[in-house]
N, C-alpha and C. Protein backbone atom coordinates (compact mmCIF):
# COMPACT_ATOMS: atom_id res chain seq x y z
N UNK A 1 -28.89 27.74 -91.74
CA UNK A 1 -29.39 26.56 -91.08
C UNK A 1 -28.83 26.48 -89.66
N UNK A 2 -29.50 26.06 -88.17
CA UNK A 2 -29.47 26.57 -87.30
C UNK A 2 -28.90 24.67 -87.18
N UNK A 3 -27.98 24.28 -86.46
CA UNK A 3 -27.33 23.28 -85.84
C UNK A 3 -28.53 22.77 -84.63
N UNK A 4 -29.21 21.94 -84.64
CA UNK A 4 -29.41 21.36 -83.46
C UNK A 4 -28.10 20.86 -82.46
N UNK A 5 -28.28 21.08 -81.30
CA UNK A 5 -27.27 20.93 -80.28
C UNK A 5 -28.12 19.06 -79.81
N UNK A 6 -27.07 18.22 -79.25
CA UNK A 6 -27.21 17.08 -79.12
C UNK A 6 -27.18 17.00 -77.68
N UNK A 7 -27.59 15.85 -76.47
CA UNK A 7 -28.20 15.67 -75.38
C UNK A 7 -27.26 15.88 -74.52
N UNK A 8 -25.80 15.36 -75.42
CA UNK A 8 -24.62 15.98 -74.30
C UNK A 8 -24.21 17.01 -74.34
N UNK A 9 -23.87 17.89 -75.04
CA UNK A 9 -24.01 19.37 -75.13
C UNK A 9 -24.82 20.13 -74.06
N UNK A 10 -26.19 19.51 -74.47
CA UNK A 10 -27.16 20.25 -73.31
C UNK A 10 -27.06 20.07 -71.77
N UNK A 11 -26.38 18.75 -71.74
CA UNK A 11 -26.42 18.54 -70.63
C UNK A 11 -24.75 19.01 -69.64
N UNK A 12 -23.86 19.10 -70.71
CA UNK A 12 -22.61 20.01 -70.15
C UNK A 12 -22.53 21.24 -70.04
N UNK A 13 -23.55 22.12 -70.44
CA UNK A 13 -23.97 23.80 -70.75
C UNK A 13 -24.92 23.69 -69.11
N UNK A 14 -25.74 23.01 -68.93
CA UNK A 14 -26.41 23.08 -67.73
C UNK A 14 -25.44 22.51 -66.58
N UNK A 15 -24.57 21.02 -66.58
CA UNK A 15 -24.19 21.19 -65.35
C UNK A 15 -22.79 22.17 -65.37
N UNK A 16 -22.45 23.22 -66.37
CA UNK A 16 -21.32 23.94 -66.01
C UNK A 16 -22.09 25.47 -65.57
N UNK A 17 -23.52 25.40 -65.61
CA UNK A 17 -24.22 26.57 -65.45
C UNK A 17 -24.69 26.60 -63.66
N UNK A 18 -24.62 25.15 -63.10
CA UNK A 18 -24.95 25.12 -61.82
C UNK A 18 -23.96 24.43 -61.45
N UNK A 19 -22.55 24.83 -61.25
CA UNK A 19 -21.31 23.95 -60.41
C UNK A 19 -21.56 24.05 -59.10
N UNK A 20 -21.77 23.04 -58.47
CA UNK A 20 -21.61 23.09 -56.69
C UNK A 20 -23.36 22.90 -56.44
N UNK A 21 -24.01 22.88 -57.40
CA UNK A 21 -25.26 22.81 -57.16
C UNK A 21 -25.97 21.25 -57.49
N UNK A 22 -26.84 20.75 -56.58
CA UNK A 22 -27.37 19.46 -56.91
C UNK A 22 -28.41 19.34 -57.43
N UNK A 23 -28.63 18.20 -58.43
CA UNK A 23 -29.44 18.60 -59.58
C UNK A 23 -30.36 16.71 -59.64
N UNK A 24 -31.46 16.85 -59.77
CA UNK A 24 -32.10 15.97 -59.62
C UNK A 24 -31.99 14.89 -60.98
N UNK A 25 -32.46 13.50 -61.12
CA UNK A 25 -32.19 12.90 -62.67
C UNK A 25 -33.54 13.70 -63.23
N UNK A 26 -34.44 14.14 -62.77
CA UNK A 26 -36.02 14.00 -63.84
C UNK A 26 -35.23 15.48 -64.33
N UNK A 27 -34.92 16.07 -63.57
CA UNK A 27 -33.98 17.91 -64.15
C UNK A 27 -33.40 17.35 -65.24
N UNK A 28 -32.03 16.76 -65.10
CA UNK A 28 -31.08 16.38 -66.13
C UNK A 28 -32.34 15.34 -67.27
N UNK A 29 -32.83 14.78 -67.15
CA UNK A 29 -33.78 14.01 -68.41
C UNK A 29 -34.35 15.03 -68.89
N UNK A 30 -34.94 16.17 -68.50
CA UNK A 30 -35.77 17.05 -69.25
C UNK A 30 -35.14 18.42 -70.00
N UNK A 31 -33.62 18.65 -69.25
CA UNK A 31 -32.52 19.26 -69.87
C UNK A 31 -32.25 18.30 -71.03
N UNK A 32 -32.17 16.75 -71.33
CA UNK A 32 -31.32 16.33 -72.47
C UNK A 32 -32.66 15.92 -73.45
N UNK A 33 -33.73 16.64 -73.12
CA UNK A 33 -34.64 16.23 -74.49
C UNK A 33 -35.85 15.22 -73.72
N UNK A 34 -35.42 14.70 -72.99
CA UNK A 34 -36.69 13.42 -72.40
C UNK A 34 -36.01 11.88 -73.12
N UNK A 35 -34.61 12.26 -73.65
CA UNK A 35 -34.46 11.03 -73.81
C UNK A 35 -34.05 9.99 -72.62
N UNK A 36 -34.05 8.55 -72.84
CA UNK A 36 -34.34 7.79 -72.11
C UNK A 36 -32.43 7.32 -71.82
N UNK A 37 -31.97 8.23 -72.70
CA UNK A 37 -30.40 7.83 -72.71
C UNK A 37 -29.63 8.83 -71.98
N UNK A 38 -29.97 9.60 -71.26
CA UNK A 38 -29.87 10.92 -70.33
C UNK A 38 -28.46 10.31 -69.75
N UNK A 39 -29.02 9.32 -68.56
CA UNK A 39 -27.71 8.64 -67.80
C UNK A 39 -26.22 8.30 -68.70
N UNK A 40 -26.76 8.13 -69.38
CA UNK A 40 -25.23 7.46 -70.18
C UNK A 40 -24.66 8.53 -71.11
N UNK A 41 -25.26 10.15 -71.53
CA UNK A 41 -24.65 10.70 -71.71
C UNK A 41 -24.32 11.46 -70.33
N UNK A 42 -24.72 11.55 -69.35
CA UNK A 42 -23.88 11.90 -68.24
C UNK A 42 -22.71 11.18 -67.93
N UNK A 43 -22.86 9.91 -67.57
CA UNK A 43 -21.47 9.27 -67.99
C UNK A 43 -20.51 8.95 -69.01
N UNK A 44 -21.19 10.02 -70.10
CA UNK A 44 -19.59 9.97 -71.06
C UNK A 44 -19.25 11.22 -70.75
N UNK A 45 -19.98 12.27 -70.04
CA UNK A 45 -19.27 13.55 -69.50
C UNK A 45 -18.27 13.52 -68.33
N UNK A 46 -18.25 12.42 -67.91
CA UNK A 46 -17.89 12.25 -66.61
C UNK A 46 -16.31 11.26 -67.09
N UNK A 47 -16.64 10.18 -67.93
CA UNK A 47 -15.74 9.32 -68.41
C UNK A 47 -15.12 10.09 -69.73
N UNK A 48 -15.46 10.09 -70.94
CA UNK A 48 -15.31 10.61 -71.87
C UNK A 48 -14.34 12.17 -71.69
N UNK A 49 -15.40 13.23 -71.20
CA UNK A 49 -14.56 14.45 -71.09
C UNK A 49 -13.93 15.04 -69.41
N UNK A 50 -14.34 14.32 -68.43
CA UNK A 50 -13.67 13.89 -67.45
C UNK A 50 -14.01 15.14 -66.63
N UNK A 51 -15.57 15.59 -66.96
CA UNK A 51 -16.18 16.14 -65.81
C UNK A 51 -16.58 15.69 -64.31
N UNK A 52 -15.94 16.62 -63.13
CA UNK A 52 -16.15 16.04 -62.01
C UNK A 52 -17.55 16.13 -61.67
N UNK A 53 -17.96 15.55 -62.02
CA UNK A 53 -19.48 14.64 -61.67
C UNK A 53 -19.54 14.04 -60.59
N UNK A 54 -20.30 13.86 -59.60
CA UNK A 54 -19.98 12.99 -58.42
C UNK A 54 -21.91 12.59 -58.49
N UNK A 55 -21.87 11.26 -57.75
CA UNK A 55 -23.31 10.81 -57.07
C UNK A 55 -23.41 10.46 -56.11
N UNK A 56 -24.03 9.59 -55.24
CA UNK A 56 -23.92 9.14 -53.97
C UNK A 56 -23.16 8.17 -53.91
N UNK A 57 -22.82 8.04 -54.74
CA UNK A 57 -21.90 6.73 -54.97
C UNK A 57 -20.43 7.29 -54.28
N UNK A 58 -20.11 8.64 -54.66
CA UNK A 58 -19.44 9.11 -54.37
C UNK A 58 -18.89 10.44 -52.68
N UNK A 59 -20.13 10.81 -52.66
CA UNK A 59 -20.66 11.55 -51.53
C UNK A 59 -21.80 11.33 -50.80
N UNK A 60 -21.69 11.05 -49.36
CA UNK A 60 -22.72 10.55 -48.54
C UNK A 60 -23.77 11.78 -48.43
N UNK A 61 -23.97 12.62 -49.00
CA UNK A 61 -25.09 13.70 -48.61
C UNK A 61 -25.75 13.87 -50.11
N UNK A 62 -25.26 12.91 -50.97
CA UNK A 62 -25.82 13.07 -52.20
C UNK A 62 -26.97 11.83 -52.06
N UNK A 63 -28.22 11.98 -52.27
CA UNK A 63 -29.25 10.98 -52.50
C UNK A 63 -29.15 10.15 -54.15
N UNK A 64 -29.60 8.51 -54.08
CA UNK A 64 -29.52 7.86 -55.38
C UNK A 64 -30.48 9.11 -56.29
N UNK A 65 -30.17 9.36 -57.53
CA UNK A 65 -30.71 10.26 -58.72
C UNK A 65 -30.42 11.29 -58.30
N UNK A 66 -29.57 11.92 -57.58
CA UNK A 66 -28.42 13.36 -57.74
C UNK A 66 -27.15 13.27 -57.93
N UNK A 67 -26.90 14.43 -59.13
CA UNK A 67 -25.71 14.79 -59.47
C UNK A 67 -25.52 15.93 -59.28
N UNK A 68 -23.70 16.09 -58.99
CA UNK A 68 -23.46 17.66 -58.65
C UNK A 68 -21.96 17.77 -59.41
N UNK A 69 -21.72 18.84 -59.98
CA UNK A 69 -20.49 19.08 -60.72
C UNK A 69 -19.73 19.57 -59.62
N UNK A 70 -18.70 19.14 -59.27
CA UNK A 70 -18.01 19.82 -58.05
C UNK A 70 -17.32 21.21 -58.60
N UNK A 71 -16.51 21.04 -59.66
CA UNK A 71 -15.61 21.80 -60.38
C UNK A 71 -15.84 21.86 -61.44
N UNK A 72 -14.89 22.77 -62.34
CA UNK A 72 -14.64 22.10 -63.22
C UNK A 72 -13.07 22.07 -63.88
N UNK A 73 -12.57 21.99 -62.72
CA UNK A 73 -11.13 20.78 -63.26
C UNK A 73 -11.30 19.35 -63.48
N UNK A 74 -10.40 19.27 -64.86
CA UNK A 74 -10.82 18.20 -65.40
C UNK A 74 -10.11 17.15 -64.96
N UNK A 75 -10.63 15.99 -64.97
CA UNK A 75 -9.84 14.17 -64.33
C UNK A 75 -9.98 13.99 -65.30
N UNK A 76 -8.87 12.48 -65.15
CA UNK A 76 -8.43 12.00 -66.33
C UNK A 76 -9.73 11.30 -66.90
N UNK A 77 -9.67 11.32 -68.13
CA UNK A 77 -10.81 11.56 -69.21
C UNK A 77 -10.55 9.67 -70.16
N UNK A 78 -11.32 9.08 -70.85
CA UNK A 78 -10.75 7.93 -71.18
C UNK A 78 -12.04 8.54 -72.76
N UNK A 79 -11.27 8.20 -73.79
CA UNK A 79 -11.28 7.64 -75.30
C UNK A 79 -12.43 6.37 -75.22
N UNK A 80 -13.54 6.73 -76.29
CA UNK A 80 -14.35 5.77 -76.36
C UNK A 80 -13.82 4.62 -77.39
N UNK A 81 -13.49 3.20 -77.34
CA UNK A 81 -12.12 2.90 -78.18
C UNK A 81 -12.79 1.63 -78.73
N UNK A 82 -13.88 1.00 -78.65
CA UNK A 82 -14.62 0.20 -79.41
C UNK A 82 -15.58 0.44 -80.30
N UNK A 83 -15.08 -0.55 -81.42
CA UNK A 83 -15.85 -0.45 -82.64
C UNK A 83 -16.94 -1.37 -83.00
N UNK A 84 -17.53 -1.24 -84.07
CA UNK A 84 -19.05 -1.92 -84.40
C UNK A 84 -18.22 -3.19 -84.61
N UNK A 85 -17.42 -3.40 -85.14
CA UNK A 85 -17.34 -4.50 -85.52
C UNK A 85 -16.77 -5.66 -84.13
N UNK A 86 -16.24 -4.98 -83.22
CA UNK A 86 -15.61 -5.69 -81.59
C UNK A 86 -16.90 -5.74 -80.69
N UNK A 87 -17.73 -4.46 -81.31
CA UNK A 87 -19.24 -4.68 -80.47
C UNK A 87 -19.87 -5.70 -80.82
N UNK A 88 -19.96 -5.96 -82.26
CA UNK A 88 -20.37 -7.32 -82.99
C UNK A 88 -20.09 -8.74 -82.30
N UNK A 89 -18.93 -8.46 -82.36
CA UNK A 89 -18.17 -9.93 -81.65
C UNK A 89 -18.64 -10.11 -80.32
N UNK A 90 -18.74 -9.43 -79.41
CA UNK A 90 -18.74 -9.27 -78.08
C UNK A 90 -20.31 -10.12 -77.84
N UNK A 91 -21.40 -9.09 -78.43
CA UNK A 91 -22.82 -9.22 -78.54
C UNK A 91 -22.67 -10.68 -78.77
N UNK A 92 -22.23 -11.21 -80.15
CA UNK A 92 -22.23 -12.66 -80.69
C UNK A 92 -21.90 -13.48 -79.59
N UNK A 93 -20.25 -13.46 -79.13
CA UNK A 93 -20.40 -14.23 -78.34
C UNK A 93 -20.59 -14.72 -76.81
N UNK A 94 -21.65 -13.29 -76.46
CA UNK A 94 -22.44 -13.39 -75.42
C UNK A 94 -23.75 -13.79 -75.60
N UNK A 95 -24.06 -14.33 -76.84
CA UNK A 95 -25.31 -14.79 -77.07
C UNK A 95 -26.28 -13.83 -77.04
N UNK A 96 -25.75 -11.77 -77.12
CA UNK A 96 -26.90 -11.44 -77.11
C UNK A 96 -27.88 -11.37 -75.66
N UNK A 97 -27.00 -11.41 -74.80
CA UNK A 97 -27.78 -12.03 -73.17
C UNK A 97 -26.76 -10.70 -72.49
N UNK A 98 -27.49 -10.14 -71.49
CA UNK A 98 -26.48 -10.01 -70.45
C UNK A 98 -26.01 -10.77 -69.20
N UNK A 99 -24.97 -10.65 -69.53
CA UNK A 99 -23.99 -11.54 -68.68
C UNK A 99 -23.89 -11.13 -66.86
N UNK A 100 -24.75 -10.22 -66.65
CA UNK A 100 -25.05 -9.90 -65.15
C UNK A 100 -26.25 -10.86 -64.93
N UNK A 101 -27.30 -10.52 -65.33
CA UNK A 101 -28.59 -10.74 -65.03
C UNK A 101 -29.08 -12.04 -65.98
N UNK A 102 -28.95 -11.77 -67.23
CA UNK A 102 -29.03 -13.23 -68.20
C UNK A 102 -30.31 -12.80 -69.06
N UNK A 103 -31.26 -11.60 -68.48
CA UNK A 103 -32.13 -11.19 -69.50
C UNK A 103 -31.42 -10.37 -70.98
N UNK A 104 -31.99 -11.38 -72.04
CA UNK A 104 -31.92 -10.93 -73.69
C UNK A 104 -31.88 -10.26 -74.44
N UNK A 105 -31.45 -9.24 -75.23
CA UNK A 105 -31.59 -8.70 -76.01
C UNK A 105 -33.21 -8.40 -76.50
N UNK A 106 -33.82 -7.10 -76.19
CA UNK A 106 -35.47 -7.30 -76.75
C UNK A 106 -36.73 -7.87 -76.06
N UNK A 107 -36.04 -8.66 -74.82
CA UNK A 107 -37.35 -9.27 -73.72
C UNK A 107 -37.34 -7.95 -72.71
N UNK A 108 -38.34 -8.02 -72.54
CA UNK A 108 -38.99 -7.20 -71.35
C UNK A 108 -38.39 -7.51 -70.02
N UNK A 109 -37.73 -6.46 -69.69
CA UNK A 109 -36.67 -6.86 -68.34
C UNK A 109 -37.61 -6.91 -67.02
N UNK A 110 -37.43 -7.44 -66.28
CA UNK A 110 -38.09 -7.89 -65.23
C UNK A 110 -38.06 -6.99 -63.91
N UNK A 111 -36.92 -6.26 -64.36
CA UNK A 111 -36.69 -4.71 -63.39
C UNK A 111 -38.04 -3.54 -63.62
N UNK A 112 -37.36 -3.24 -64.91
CA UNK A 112 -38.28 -1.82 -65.15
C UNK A 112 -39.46 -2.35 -66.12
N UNK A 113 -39.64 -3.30 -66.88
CA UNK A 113 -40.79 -3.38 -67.49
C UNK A 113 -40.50 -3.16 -69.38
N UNK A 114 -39.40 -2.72 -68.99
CA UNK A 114 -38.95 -1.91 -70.62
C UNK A 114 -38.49 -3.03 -71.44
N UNK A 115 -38.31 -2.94 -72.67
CA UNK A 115 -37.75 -4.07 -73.54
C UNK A 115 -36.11 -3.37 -73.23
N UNK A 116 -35.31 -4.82 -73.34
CA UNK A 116 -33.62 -4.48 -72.93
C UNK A 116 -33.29 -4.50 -73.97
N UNK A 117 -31.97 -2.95 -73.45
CA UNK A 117 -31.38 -2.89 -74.87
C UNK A 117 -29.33 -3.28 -74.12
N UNK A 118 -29.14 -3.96 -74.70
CA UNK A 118 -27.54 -4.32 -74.38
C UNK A 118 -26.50 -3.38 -74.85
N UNK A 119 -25.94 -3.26 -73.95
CA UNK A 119 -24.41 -2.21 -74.14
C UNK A 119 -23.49 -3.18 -74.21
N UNK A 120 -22.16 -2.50 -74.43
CA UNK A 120 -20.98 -3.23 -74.05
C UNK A 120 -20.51 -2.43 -72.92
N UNK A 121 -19.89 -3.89 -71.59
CA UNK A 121 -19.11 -2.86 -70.35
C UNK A 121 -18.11 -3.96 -70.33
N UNK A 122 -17.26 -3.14 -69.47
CA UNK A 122 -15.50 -3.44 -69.28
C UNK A 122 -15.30 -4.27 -67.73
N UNK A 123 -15.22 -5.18 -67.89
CA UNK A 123 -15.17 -6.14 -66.88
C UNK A 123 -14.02 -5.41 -65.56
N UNK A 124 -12.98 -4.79 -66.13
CA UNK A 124 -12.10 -4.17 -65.12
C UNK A 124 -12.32 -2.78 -65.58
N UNK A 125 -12.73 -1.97 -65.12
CA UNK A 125 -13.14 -0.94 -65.95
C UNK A 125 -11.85 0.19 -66.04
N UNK A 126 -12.09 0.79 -67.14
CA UNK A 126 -11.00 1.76 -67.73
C UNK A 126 -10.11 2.54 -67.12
N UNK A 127 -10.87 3.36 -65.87
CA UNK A 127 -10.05 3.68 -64.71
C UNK A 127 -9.41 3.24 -63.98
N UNK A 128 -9.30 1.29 -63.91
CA UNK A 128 -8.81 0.72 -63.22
C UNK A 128 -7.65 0.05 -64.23
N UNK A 129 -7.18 0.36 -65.26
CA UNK A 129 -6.35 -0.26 -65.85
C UNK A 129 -6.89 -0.79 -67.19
N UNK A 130 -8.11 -1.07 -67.23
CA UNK A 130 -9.23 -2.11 -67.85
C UNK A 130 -8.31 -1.79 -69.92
N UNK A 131 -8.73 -2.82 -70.28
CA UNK A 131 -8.17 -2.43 -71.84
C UNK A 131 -9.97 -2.58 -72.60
N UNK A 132 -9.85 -1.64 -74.02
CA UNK A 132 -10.67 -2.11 -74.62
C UNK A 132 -10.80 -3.66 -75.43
N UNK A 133 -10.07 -4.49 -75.16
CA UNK A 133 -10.10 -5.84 -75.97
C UNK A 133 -11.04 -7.11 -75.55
N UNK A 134 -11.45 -8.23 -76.27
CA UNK A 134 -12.61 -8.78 -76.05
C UNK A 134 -12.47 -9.69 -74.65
N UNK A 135 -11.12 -9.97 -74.07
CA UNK A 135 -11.22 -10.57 -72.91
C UNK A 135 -11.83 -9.66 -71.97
N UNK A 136 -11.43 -8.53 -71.70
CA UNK A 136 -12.16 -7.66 -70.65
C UNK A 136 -13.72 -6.88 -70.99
N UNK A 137 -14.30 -7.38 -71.88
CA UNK A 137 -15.58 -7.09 -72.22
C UNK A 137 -16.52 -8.04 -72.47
N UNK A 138 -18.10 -7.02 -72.20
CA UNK A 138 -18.91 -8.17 -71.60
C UNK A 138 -20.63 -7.24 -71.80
N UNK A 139 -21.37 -8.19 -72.56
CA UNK A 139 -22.57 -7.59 -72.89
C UNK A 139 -23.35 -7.77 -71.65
N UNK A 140 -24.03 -6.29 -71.44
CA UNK A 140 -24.55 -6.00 -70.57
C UNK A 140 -25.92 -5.01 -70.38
N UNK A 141 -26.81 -5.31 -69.91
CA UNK A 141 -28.25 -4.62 -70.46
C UNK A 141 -28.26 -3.11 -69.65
N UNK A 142 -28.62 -2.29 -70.10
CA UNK A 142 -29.70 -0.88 -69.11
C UNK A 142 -29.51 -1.00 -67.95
N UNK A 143 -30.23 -2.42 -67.44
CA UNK A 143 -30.62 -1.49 -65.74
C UNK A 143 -29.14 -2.17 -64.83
N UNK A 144 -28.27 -2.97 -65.58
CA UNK A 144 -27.53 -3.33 -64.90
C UNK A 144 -25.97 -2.63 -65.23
N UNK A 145 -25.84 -2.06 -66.31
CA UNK A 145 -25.18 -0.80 -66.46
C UNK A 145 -25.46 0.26 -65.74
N UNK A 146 -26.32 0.46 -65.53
CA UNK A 146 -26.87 1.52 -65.06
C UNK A 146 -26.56 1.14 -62.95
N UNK A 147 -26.75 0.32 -63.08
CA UNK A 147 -26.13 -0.22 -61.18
C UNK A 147 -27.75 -0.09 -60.55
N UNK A 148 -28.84 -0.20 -61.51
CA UNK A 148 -30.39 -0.14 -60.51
C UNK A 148 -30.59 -1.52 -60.09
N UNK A 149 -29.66 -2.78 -60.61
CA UNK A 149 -30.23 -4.09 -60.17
C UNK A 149 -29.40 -5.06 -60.14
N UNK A 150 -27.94 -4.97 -59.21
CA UNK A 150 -26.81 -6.10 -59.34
C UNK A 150 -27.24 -6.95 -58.63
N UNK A 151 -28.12 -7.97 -58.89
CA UNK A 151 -28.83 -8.95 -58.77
C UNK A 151 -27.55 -10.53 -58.68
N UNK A 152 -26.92 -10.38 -59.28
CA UNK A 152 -25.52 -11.52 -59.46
C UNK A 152 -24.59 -11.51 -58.91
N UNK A 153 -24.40 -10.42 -58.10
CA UNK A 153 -23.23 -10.23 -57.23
C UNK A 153 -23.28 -9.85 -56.25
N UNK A 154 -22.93 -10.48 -54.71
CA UNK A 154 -22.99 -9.80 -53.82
C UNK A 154 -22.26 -8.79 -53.12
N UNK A 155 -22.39 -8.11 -52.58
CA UNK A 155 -21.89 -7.05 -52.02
C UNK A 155 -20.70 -7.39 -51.04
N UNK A 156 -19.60 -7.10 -51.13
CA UNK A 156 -18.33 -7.61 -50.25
C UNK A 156 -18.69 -7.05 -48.75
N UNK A 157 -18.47 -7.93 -48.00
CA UNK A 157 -18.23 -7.54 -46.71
C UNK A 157 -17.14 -7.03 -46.01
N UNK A 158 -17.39 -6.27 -44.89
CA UNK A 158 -16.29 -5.28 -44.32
C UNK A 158 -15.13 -6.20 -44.28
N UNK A 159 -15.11 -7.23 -43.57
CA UNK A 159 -13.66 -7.85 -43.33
C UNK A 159 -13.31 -8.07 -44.93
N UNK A 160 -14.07 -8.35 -46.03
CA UNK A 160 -13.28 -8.57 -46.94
C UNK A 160 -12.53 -7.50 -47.38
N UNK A 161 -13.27 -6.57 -47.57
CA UNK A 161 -12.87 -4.99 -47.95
C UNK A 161 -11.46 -4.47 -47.43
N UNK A 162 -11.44 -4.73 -46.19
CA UNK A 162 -10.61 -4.34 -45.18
C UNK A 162 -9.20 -5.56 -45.89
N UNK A 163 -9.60 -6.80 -45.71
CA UNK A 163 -8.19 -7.47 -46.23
C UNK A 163 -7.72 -6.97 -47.44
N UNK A 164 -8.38 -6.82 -48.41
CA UNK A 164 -8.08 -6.04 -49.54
C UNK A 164 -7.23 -4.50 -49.46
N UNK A 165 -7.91 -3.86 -48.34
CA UNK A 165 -7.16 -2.68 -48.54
C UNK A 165 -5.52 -2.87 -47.76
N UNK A 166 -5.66 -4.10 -46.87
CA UNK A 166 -4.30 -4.16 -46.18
C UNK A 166 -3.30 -4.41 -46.86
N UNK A 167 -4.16 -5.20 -48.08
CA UNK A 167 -3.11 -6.13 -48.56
C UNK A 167 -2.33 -4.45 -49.49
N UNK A 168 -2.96 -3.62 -49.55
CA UNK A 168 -2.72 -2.63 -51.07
C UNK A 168 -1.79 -1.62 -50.16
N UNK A 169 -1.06 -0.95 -51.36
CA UNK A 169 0.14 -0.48 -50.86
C UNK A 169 -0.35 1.05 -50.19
N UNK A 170 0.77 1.60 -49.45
CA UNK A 170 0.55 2.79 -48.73
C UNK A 170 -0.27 3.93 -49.28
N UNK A 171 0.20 4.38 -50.53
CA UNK A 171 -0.62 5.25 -51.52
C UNK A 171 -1.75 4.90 -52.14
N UNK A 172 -1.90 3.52 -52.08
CA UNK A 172 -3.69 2.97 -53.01
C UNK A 172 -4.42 3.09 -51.55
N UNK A 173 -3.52 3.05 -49.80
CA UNK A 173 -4.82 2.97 -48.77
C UNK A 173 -4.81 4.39 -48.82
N UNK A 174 -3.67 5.46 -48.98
CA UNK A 174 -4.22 7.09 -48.60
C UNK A 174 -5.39 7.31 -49.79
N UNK A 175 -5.28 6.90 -51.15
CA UNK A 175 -6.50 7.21 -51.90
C UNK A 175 -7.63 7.24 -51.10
N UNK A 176 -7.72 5.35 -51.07
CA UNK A 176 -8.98 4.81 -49.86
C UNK A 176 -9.41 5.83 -49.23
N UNK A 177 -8.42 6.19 -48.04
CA UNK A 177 -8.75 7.14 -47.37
C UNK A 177 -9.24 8.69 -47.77
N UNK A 178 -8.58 9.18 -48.64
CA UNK A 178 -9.18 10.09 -49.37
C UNK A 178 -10.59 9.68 -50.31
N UNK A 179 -10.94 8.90 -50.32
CA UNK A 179 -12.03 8.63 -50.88
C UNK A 179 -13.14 8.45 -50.46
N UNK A 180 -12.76 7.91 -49.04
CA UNK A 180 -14.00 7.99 -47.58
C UNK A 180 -13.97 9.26 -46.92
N UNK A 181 -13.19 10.05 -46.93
CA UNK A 181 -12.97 11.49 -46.12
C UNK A 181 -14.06 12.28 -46.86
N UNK A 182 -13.99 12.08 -48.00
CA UNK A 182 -14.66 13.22 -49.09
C UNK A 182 -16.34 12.50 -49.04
N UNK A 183 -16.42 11.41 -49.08
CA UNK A 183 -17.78 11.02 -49.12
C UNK A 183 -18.62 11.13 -48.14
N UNK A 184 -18.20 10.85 -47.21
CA UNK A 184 -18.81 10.94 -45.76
C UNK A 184 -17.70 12.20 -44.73
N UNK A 185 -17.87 13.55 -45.46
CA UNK A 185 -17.27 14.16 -44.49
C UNK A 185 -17.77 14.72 -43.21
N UNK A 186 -19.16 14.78 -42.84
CA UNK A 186 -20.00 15.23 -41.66
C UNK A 186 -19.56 13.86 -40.60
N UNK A 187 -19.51 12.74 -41.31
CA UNK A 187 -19.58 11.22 -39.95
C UNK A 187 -17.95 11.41 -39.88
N UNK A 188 -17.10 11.98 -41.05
CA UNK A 188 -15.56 11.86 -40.35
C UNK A 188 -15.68 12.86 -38.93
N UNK A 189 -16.38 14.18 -39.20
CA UNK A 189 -16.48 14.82 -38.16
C UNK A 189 -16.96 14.40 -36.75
N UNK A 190 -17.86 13.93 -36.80
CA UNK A 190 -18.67 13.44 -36.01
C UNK A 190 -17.85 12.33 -35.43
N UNK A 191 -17.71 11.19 -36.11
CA UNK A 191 -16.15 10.31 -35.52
C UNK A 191 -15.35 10.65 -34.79
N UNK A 192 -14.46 11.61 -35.27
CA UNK A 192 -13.11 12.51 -34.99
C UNK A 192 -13.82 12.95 -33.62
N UNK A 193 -14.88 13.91 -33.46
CA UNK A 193 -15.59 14.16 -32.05
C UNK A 193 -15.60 13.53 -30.67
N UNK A 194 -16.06 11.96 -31.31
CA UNK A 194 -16.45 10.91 -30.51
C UNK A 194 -15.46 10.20 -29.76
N UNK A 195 -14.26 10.73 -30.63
CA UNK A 195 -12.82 9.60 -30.30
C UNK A 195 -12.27 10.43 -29.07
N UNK A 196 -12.53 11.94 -29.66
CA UNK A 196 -11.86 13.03 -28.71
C UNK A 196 -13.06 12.97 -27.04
N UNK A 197 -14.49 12.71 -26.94
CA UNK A 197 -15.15 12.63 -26.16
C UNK A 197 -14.39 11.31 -24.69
C-alpha cells in the first residue's frame, strides 16, 4: 500500500527543490493538491518547522502572492500547542464571530465571497513571546488570518513607529535595522548613494 503524501510534505519537497527561487501562490496551490488550505500549510512550514520562507512582507522585491525559501537553515520553529477542547472555549466565547472583522462562522464573507471558516490566532503572537492560553487568543476568520483584509486596524504611522523603536533597547533597534536592510536592500543602496552625492 502506497502512503499518500499530505499538502505539507508536498509543499516542503518543492520549496526545498527551488531554494533562492520565487514561486508564485497559484504554483504553490497546485503543488499542494488545489487545496484551498495551501497558505496555512505554508505557514506551519515557516512557523511549525521553521523554514526560511520570506514574502513581501518581508523583502521589498518580493510581490503580494510570492514566496521564496532563502535557505535552508532552520529559525526558531514554535510547537502547535492548542487543543480541541481550548479551541472549543475560545470559538464559544467569541461567539463564533471573528473578532477582527465581526463576520460569523458560515456567512458568506464580504471579502472573497466564500462561506467563513474561523481559526484560532494569538493576539501577541508566538514569536513575540505570545503564550498558547485563552487570554492571548482570539477567533479569527480566513481572510483576516490570512492579512487580505485588516479592515479594524489601522496602520501605525511613521512617528508612531519611530517612538516605539526609540523607546526599545539597542539590540531590538539593530534587529529593526537588520530587518529593513534585508527587505529593502536596492533603496538601502540607493540611499547610502544619495547621502554620499
Amino acid at each position: 500500500m502506497v502512503k499518500k503524501r499530505g499538502a505539507r510534505a508536498k509543499l516542503r519537497e518543492y520549496f526545498e527543490a527551488n531554494i533562492g527561487k520565487i514561486l508564485g501562490w497559484e504554483e504553490l496551490r497546485e503543488v499542494a493538491g488545489g487545496i484551498t488550505e495551501w497558505g496555512r500549510r505554508v505557514r506551519e512550514l515557516r512557523d511549525e518547522e521553521g523554514m526560511n520562507i520570506v514574502t513581501h512582507n518581508d523583502r521589498s522585491d518580493l510581490k503580494p502572492g510570492q514566496y521564496m525559501l532563502v535557505d535552508l537553515k532552520p529559525l526558531p520553529a514554535f510547537e502547535r500547542g492548542i487543543s480541541k477542547e481550548l479551541r472549543a472555549l475560545v470559538l464559544d466565547r467569541n461567539g463564533f464571530t471573528c473578532q477582527m472583522c465581526g463576520v460569523g462562522a458560515g456567512e458568506i464573507h464580504f471579502f472573497d465571497g466564500r462561506k467563513t471558516r474561523l481559526h484560532i490566532g494569538h493576539i501577541v503572537d508566538k514569536s513575540m513571546g505570545g503564550k498558547d492560553d485563552p487570554s492571548n487568543l482570539r477567533a479569527i476568520c480566513s481572510v483576516c488570518n490570512e492579512g487580505a483584509a485588516n479592515i479594524t486596524l489601522e496602520r501605525p504611522a511613521a512617528i508612531k513607529l519611530l517612538a516605539q523603536i526609540r523607546r526599545a533597547t539597542r539590540s531590538e533597534q539593530i534587529k529593526v535595522l537588520e530587518w529593513l536592510l534585508n527587505k529593502f536592500p536596492n533603496e538601502t543602496n540607493q540611499f547610502i548613494n544619495n547621502k554620499k552625492a
